[in-house]
N, C-alpha and C. Protein backbone atom coordinates (compact mmCIF):
# COMPACT_ATOMS: atom_id res chain seq x y z
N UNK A 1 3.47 224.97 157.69
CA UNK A 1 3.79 225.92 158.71
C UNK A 1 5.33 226.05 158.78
N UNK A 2 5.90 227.23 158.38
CA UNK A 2 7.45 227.40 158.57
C UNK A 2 7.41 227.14 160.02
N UNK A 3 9.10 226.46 160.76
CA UNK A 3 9.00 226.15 161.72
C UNK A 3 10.53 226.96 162.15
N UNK A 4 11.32 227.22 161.12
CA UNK A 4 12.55 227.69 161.14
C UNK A 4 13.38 228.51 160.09
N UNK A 5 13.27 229.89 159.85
CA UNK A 5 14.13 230.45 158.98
C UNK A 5 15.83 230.86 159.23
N UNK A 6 16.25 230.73 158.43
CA UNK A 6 17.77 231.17 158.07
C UNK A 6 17.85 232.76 158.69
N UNK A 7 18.93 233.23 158.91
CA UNK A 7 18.92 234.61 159.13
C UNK A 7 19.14 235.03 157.99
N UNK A 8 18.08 236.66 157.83
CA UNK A 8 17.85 237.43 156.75
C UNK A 8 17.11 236.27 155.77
N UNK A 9 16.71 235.35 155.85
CA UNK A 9 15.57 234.99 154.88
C UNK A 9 14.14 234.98 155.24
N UNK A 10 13.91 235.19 154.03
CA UNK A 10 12.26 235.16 154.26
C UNK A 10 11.27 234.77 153.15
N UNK A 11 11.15 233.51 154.21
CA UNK A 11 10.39 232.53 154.01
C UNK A 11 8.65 232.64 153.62
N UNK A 12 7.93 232.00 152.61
CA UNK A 12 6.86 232.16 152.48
C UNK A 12 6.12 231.03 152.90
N UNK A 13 4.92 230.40 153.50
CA UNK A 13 4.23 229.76 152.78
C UNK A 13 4.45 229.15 151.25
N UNK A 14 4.34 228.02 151.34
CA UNK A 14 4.47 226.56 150.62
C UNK A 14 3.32 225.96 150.17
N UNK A 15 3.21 225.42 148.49
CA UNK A 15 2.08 224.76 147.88
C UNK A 15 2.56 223.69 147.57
N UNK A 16 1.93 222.56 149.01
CA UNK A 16 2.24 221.10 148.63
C UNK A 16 1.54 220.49 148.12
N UNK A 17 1.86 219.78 147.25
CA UNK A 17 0.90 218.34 146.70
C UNK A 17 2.01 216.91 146.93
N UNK A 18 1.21 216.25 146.92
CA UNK A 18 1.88 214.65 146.91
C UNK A 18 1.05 213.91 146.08
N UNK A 19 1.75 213.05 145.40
CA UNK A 19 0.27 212.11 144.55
C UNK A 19 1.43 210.74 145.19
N UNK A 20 0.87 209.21 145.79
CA UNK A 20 1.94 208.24 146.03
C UNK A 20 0.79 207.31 145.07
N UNK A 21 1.13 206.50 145.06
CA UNK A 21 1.11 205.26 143.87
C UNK A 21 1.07 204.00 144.43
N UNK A 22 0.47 203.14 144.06
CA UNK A 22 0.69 202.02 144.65
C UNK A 22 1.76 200.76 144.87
N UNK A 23 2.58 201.27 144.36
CA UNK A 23 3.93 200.68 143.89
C UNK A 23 5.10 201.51 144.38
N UNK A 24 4.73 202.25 145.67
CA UNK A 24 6.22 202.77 146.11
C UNK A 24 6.43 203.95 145.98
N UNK A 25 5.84 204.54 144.69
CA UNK A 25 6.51 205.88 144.19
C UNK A 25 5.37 206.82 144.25
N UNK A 26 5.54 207.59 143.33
CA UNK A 26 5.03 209.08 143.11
C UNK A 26 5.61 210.26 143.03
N UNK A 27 4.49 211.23 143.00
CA UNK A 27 5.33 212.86 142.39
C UNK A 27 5.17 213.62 143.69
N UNK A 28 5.93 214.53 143.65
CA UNK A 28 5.33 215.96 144.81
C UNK A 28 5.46 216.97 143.61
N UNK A 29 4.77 217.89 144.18
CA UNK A 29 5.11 219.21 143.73
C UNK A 29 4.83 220.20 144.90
N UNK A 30 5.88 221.13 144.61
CA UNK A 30 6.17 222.47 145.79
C UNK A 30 6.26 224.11 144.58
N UNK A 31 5.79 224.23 144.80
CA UNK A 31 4.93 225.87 144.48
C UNK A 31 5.20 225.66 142.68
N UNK A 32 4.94 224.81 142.22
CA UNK A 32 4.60 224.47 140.79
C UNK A 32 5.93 223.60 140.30
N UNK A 33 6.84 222.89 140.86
CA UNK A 33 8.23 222.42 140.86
C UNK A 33 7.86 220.90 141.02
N UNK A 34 8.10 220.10 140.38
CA UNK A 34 8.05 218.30 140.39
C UNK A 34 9.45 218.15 140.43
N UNK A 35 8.64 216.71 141.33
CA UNK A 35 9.80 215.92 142.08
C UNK A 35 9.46 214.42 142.18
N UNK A 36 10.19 213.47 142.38
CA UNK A 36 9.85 212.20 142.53
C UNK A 36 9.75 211.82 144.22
N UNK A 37 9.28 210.91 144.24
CA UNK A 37 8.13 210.56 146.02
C UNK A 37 8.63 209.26 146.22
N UNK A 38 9.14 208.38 147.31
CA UNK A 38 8.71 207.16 147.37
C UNK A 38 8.12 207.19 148.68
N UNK A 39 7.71 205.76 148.92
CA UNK A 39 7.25 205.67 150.29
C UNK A 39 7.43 204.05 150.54
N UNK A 40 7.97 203.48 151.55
CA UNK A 40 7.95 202.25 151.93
C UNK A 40 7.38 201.73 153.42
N UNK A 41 6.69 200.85 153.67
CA UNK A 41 6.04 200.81 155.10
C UNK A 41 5.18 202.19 155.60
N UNK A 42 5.82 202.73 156.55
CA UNK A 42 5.64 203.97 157.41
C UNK A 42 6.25 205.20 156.77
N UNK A 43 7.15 205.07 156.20
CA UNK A 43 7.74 205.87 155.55
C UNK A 43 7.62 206.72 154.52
N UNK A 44 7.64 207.92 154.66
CA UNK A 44 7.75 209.12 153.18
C UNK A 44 8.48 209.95 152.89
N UNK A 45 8.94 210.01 151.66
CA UNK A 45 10.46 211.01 151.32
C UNK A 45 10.03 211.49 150.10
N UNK A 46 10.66 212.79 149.88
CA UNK A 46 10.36 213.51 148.19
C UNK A 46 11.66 214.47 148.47
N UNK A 47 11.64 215.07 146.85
CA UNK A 47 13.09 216.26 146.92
C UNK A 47 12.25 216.77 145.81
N UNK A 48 12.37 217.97 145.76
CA UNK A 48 12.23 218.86 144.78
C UNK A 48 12.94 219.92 144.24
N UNK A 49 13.68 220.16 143.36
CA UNK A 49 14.24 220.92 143.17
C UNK A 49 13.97 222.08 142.22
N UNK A 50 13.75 223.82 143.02
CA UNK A 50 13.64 224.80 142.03
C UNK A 50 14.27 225.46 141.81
N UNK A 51 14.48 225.67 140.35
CA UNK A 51 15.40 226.76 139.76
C UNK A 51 14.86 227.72 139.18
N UNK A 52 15.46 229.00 139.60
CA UNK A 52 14.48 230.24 139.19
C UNK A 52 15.74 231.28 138.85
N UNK A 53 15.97 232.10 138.12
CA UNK A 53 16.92 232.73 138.33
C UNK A 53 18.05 232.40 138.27
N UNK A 54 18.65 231.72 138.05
CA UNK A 54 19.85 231.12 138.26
C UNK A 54 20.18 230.77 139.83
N UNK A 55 19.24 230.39 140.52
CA UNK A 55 19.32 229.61 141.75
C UNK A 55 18.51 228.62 141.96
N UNK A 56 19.25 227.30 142.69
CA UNK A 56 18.54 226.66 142.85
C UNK A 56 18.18 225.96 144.59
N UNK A 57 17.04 225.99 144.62
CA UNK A 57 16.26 225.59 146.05
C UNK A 57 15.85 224.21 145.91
N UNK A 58 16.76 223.48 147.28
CA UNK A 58 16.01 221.51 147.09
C UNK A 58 15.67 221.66 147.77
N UNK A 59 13.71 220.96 147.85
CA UNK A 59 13.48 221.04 149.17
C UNK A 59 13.13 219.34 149.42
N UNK A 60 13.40 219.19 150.57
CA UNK A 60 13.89 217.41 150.90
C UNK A 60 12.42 217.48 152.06
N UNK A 61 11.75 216.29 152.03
CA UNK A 61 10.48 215.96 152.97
C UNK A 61 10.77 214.54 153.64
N UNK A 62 11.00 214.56 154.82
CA UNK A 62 10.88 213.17 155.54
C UNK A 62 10.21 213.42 156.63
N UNK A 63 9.51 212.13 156.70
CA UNK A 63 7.74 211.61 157.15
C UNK A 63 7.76 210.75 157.25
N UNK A 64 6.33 210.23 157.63
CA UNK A 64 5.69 209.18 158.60
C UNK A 64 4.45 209.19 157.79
N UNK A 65 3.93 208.09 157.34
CA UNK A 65 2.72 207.63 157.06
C UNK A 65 1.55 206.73 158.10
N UNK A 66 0.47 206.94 158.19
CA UNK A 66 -0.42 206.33 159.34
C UNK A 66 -1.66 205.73 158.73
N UNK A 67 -2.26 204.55 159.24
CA UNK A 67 -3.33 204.72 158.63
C UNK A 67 -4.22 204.42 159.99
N UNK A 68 -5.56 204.51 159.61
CA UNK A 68 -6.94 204.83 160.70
C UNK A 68 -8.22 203.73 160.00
N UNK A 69 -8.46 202.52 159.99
CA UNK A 69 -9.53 202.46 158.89
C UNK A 69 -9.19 202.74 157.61
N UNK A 70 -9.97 203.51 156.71
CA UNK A 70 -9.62 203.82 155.34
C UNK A 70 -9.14 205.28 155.43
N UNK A 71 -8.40 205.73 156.35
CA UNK A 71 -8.18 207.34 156.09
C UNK A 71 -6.24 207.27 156.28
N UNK A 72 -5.72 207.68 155.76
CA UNK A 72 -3.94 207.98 155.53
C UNK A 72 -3.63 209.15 156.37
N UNK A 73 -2.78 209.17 156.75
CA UNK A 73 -2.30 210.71 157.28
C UNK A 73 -0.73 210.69 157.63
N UNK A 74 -0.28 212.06 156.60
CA UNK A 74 1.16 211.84 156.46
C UNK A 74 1.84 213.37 156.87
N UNK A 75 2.74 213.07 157.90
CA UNK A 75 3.56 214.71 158.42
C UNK A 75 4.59 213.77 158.30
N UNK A 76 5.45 214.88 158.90
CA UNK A 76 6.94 215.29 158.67
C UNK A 76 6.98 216.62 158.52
N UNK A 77 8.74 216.77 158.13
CA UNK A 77 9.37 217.98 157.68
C UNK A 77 9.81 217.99 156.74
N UNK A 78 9.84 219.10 156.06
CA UNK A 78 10.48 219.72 154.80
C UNK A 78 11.59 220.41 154.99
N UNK A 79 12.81 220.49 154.37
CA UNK A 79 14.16 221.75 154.64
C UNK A 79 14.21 221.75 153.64
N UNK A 80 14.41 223.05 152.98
CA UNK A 80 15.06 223.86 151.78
C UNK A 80 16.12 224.55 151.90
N UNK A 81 16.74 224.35 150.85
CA UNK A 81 18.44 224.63 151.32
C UNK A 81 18.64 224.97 149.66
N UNK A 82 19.95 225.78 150.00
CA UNK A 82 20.30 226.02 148.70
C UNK A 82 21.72 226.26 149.13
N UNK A 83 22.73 225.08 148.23
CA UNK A 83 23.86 224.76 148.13
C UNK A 83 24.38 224.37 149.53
N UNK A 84 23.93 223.53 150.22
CA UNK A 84 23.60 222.98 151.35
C UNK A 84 23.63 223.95 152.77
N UNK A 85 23.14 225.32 152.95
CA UNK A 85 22.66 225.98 153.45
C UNK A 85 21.45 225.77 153.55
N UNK A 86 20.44 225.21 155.03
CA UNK A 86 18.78 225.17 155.28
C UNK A 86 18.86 226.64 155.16
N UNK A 87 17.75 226.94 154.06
CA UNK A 87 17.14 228.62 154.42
C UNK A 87 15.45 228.03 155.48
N UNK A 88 15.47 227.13 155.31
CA UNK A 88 14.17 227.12 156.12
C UNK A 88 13.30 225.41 156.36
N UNK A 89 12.80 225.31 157.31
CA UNK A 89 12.40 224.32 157.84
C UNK A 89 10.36 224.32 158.15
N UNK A 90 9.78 223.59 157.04
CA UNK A 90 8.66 223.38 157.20
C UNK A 90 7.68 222.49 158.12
N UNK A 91 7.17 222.46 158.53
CA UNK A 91 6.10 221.14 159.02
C UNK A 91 4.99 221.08 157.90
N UNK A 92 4.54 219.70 157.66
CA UNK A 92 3.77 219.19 156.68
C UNK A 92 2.68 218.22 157.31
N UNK A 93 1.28 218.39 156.63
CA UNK A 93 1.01 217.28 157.32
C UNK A 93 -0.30 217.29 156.04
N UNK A 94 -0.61 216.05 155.82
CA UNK A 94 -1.80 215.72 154.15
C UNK A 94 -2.56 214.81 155.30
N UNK A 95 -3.70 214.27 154.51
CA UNK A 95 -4.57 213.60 155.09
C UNK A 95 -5.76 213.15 154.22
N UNK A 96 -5.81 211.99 154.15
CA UNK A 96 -6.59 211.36 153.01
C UNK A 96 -7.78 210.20 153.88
């Protein structure tokens, strides 16, 4: 869910994946773009960076991991920025 655009941008909808690992790490990917994941305790972070055009968009995710029994559930936010300008501010949330 965009939560915040830049003026004059416009922002789409976002295709997240996360894969985490049992050892800390893992991949994300954001609208077909890989990135590296870690996660420690409670904690979750990824960056992704896309280049299209001769521009490039990082988008940075920090989060909170939970668990319930055997079920995970991980939000936070996402900002994408390009050349440290946020064009936009996501909410995220997976659930396993």
């Amino acid at each position: 869910m965009v939560l915040y655009t830049a003026e004059d941008v416009e922002a789409e909808e976002m295709s997240v994946t996360l894969q985490l690992n049992e050892g800390g790490t893992g991949t994300a990917n954001v609208n077909g773009f890989s990135g590296d994941a870690v996660y420690a305790g409670n904690s979750v972070y990824f960056s992704v960076t896309m280049t299209e055009g001769g521009y490039a968009v990082s988008c940075v995710f920090d989060g909170t991991a939970s668990q319930s029994g055997s079920h995970t559930s991980i939000s936070g936010t996402m900002q994408c920025s390009m050349m440290s300008i946020i064009l936009a501010t996501y909410s995220w949330t997976a659930q396993k």
